[in-house]
N, C-alpha and C. Protein backbone atom coordinates (compact mmCIF):
# COMPACT_ATOMS: atom_id res chain seq x y z
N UNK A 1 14.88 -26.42 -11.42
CA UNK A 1 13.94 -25.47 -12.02
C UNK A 1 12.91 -25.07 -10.96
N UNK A 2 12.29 -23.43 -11.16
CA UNK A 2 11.93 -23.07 -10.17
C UNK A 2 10.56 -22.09 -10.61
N UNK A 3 9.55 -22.90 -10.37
CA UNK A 3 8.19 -21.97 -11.08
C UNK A 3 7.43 -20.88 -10.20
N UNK A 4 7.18 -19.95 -10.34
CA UNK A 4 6.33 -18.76 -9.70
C UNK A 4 5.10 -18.16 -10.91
N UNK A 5 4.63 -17.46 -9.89
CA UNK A 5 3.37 -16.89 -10.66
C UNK A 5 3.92 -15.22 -10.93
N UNK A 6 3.47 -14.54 -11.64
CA UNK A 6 3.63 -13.47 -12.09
C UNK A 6 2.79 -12.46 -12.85
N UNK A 7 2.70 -11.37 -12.37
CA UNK A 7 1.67 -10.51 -13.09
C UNK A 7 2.15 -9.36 -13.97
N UNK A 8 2.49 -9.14 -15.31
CA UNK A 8 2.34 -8.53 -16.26
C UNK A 8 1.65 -7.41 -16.70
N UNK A 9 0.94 -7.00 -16.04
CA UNK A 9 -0.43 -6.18 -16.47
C UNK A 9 -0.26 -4.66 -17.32
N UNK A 10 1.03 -4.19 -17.59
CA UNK A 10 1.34 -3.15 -18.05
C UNK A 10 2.64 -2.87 -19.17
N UNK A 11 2.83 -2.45 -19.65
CA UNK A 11 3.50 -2.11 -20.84
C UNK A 11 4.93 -1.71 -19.97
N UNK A 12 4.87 -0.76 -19.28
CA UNK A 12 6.20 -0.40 -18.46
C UNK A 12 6.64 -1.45 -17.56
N UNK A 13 5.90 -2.25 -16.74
CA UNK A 13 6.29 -3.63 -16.34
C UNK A 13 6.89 -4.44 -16.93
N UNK A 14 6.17 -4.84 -17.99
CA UNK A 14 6.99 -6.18 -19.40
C UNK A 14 8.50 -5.57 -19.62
N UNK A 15 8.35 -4.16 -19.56
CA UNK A 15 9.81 -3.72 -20.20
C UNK A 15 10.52 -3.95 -18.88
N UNK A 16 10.27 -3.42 -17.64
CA UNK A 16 11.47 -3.76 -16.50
C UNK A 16 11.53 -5.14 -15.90
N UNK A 17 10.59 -5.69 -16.60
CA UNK A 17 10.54 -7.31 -16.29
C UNK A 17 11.53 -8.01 -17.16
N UNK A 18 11.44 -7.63 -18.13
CA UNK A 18 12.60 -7.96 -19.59
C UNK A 18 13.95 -7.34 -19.07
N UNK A 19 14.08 -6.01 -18.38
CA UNK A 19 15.34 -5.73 -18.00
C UNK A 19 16.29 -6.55 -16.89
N UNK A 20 15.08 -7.00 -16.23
CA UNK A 20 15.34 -7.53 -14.58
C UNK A 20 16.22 -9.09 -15.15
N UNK A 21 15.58 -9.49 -15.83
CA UNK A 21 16.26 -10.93 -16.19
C UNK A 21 17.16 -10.90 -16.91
N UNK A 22 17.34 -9.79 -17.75
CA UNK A 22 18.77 -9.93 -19.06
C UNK A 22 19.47 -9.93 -18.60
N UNK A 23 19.96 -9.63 -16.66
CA UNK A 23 21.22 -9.48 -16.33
C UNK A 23 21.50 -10.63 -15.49
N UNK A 24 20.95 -12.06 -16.03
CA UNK A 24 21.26 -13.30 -15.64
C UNK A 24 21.34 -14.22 -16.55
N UNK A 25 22.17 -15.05 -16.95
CA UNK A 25 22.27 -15.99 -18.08
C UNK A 25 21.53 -17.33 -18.02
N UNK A 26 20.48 -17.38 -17.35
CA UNK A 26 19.83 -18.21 -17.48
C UNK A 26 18.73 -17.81 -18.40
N UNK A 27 18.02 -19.30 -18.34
CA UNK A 27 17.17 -19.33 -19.00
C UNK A 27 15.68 -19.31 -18.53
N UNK A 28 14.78 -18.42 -18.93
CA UNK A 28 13.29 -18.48 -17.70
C UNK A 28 12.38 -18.33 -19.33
N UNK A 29 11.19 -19.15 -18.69
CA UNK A 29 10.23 -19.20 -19.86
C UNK A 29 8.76 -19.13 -19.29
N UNK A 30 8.30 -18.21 -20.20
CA UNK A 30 6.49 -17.91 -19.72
C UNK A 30 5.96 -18.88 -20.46
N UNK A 31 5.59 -19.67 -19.36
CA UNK A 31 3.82 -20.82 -19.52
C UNK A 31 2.81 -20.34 -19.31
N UNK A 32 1.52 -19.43 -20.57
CA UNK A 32 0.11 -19.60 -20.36
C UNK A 32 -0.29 -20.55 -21.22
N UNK A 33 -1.30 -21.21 -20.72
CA UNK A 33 -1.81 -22.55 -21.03
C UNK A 33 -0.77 -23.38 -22.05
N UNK A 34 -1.36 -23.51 -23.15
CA UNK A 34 -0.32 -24.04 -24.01
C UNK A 34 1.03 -23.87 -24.65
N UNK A 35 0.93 -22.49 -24.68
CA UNK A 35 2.27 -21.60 -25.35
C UNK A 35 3.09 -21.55 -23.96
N UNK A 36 4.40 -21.88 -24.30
CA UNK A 36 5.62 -21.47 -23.64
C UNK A 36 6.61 -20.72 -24.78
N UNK A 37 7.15 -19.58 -24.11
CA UNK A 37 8.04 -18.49 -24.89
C UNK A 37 8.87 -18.02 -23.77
N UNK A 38 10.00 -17.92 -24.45
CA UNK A 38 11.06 -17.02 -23.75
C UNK A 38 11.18 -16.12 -23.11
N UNK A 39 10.97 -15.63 -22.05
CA UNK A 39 10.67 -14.50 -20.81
C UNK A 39 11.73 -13.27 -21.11
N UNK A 40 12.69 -13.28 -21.74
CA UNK A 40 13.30 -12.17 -22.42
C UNK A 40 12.97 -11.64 -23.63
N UNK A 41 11.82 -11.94 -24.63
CA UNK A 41 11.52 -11.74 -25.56
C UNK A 41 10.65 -10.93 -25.37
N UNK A 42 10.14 -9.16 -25.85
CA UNK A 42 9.66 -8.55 -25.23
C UNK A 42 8.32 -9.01 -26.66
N UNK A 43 8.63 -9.43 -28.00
CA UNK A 43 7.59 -9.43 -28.64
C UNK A 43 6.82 -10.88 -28.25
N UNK A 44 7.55 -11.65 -27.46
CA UNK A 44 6.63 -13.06 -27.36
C UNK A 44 5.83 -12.58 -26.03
N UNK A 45 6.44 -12.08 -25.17
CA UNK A 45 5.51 -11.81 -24.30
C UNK A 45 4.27 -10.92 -24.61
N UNK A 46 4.43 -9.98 -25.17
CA UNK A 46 3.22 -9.42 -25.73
C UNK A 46 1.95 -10.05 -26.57
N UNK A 47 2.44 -11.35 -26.95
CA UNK A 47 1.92 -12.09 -27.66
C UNK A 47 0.71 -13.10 -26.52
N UNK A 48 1.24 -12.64 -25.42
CA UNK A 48 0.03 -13.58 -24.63
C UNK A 48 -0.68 -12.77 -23.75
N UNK A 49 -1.73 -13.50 -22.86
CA UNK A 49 -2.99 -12.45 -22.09
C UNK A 49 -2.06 -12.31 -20.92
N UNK A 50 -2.13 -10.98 -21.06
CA UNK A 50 -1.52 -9.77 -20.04
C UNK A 50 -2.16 -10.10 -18.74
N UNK A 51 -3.44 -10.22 -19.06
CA UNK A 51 -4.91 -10.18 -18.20
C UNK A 51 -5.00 -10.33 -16.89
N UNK A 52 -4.35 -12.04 -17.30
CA UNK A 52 -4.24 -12.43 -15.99
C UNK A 52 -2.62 -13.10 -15.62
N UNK A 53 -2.49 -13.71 -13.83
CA UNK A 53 -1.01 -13.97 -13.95
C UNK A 53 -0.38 -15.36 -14.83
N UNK A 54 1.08 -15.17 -14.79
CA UNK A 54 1.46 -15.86 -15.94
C UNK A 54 2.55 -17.03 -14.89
N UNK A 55 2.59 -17.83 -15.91
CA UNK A 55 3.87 -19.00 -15.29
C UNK A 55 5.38 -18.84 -15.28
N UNK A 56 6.14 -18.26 -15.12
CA UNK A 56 7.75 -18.31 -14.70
C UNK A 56 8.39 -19.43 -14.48
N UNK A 57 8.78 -20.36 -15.49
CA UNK A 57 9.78 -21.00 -14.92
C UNK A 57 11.31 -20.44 -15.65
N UNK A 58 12.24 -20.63 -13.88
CA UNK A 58 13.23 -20.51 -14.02
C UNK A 58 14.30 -21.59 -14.14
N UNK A 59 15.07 -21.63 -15.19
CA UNK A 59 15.87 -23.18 -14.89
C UNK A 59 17.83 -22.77 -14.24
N UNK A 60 17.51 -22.70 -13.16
CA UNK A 60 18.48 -22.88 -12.33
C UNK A 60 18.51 -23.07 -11.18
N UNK A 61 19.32 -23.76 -10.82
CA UNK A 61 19.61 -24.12 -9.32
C UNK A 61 20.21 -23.50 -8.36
N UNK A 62 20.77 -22.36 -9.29
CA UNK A 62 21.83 -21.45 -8.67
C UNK A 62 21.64 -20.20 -8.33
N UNK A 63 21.74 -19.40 -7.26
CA UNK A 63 21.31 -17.63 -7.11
C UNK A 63 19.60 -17.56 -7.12
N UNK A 64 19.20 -18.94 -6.69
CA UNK A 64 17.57 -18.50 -6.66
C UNK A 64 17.23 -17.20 -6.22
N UNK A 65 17.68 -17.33 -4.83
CA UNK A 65 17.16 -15.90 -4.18
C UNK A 65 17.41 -14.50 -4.84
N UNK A 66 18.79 -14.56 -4.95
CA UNK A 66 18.69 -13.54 -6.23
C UNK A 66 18.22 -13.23 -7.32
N UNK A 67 17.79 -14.28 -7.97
CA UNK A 67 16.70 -13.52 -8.61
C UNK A 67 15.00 -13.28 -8.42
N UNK A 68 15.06 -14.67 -7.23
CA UNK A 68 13.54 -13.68 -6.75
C UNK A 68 13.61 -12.57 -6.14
N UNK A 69 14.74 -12.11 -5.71
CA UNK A 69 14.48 -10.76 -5.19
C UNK A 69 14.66 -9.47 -6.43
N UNK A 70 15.30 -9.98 -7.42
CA UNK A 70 14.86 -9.08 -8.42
C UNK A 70 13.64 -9.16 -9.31
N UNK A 71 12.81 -10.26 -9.27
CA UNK A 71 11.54 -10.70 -9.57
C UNK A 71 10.44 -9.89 -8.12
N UNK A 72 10.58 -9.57 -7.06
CA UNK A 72 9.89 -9.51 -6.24
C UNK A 72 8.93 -8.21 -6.87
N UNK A 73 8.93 -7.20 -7.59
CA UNK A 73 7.99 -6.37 -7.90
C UNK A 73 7.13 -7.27 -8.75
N UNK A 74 7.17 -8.47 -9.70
CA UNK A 74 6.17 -8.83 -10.43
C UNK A 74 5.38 -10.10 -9.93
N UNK A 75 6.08 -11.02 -8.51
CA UNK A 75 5.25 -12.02 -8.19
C UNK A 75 4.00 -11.71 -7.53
N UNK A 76 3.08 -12.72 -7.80
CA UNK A 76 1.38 -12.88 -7.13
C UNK A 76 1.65 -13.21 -5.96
């Protein structure tokens, strides 16, 4: 498992952020403070502060780089 920071800050972001990951079968989950939710869920993500950056963990061991390089428009 593989955690990064990430910034959210816009409505058209969340949506190509939600696109960027559906085309990997893993599993990645947003940690702010207490709440953890599913990083493909476009209504759970909305559900937390946009504000500031958010927690990414990814759970695989496999194709890291590939998907940070499709993550690379939203990391801090």
């Amino acid at each position: 498992m593989k955690t990064v920071q990430i910034s959210l800050n816009s409505i058209d972001k969340v949506k190509a952020f939600v696109n960027a990951i559906a085309q990997f079968e893993y599993d990645f989950d947003l940690i702010s403070g207490r709440y953890v939710i599913d990083a493909k869920s476009i209504m759970g993500i909305f559900s937390l502060d946009l504000s500031k950056p958010i927690e990414l963990a990814i759970h695989t061991e496999n194709d890291e780089n590939e998907i940070l390089e499709a993550l690379k428009p939203y990391l801090v």
